[in-house]
C-alpha atoms as a PDB file:
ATOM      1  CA  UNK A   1     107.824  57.785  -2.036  1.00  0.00           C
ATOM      2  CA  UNK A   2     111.447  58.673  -0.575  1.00  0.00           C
ATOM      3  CA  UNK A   3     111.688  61.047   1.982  1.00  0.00           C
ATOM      4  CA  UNK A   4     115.505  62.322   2.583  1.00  0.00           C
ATOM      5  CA  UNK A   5     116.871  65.766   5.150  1.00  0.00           C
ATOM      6  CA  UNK A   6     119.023  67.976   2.844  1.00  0.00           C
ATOM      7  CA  UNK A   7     121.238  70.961   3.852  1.00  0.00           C
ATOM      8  CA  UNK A   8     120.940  74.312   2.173  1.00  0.00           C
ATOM      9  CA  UNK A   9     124.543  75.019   1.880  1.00  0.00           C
ATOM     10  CA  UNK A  10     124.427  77.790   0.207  1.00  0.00           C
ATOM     11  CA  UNK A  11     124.962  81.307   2.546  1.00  0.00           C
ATOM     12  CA  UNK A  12     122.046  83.146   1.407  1.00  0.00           C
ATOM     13  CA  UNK A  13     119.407  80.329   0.698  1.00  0.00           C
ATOM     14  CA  UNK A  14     116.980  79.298  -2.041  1.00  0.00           C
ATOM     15  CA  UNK A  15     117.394  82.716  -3.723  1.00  0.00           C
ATOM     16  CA  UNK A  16     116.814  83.022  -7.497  1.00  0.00           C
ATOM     17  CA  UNK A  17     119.561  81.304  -9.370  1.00  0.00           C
ATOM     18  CA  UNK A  18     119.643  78.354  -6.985  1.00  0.00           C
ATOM     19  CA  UNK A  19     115.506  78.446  -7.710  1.00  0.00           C
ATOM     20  CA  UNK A  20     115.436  78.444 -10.903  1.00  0.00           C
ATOM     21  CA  UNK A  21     118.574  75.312 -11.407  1.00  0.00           C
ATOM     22  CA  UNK A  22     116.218  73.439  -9.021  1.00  0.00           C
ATOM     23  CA  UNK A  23     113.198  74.071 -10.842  1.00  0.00           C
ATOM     24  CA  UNK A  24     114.792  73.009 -14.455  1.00  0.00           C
ATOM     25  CA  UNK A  25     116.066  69.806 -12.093  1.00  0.00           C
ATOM     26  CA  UNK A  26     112.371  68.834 -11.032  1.00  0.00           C
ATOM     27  CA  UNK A  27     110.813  69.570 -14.428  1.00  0.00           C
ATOM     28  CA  UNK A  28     113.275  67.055 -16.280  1.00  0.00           C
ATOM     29  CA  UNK A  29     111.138  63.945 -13.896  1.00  0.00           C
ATOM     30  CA  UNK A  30     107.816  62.560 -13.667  1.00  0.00           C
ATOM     31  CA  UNK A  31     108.104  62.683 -10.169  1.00  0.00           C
ATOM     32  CA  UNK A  32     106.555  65.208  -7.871  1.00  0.00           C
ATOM     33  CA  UNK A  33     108.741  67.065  -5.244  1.00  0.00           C
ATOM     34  CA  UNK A  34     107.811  68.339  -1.664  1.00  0.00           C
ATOM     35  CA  UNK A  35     109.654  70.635   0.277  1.00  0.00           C
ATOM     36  CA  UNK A  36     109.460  70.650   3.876  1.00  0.00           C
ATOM     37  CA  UNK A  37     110.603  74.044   5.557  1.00  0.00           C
ATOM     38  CA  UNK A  38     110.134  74.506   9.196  1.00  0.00           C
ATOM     39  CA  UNK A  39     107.034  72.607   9.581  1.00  0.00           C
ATOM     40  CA  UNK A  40     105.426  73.933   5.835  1.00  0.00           C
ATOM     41  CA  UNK A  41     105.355  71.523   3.130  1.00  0.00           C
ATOM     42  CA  UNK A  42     104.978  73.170  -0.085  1.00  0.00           C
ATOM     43  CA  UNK A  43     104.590  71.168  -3.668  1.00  0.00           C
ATOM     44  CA  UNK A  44     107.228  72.273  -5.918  1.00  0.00           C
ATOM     45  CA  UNK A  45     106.013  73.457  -9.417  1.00  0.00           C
ATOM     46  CA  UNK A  46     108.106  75.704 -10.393  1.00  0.00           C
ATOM     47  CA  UNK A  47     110.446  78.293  -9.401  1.00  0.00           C
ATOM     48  CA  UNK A  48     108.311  80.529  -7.831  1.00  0.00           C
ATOM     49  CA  UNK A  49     106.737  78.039  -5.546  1.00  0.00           C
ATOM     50  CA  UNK A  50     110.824  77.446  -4.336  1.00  0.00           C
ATOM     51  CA  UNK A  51     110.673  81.368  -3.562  1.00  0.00           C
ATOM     52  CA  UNK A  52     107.492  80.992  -1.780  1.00  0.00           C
ATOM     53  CA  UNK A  53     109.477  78.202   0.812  1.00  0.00           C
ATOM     54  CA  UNK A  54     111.537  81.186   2.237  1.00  0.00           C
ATOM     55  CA  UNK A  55     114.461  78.647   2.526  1.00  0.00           C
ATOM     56  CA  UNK A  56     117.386  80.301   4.810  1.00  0.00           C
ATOM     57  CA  UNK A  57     120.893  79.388   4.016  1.00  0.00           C
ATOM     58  CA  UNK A  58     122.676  77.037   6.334  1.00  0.00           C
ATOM     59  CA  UNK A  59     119.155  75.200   7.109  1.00  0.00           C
ATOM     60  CA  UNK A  60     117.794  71.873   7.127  1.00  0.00           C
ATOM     61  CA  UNK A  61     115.212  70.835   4.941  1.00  0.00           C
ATOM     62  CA  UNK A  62     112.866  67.867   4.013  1.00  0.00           C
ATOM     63  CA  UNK A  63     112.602  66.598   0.544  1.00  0.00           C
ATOM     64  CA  UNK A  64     110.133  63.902  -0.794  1.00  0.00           C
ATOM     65  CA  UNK A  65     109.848  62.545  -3.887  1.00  0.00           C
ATOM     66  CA  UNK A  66     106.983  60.640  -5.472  1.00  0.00           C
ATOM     67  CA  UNK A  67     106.638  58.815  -8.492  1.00  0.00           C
ATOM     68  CA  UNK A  68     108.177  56.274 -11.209  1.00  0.00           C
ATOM     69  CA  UNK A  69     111.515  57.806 -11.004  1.00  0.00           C
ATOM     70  CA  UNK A  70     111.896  59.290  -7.717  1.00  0.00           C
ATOM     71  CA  UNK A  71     114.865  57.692  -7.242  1.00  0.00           C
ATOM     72  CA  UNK A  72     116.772  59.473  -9.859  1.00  0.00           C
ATOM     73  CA  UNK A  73     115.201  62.359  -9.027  1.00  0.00           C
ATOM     74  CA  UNK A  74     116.113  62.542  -4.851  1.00  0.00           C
ATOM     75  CA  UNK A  75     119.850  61.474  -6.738  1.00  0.00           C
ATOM     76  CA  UNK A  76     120.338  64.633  -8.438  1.00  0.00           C
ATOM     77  CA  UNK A  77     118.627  66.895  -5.783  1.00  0.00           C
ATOM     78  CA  UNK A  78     121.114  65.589  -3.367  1.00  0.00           C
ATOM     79  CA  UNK A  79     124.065  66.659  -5.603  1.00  0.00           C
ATOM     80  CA  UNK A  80     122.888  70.208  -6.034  1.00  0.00           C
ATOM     81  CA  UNK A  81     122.360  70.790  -2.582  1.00  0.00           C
ATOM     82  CA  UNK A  82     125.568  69.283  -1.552  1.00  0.00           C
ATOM     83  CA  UNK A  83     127.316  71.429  -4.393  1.00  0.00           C
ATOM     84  CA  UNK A  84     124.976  74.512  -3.603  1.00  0.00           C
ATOM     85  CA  UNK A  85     124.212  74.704  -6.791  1.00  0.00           C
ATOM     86  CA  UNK A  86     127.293  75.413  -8.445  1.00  0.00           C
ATOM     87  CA  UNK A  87     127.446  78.731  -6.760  1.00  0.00           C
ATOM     88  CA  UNK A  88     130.763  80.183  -5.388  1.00  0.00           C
ATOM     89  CA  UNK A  89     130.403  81.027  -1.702  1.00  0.00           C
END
């Protein structure tokens, strides 16, 4: 398990279009993904569990990943945060 902080660059948050590119992300692993927003973990399985977080733009946020290629996984998450999911802001 690898636990790593991650900032939501993008303006207005984990809206639908950044959901749904992370969801396709976590569904290409075998490892599980946890979010951590403001206290609330919440197990990501698909995109409307990543609506459900209520991630705010500009935030912090927790993500851990568990399982027999986590390491990949965390990898790619960190590039589409960083990147803000190849949105234009």
């Amino acid at each position: 398990m690898i636990k790593q902080s991650v900032k939501v660059v993008n303006s207005t948050g984990l809206h639908a279009r950044p959901a749904a590119t992370l969801a396709k992300i976590v569904k290409k692993y075998d490892s599980s993904l946890t979010l951590i927003n403001n206290g609330k973990e919440i197990e990501i399985k698909g995109m409307m569990s990543i609506l459900g977080a209520g991630v705010k733009g500009n935030s912090m946020i927790d993500l851990i990943c568990n399982g027999q290629d986590e390491l990949d996984l965390m990898d790619e998450l960190k590039t589409a945060f960083s990147s803000g999911f190849g949105e234009k802001e």
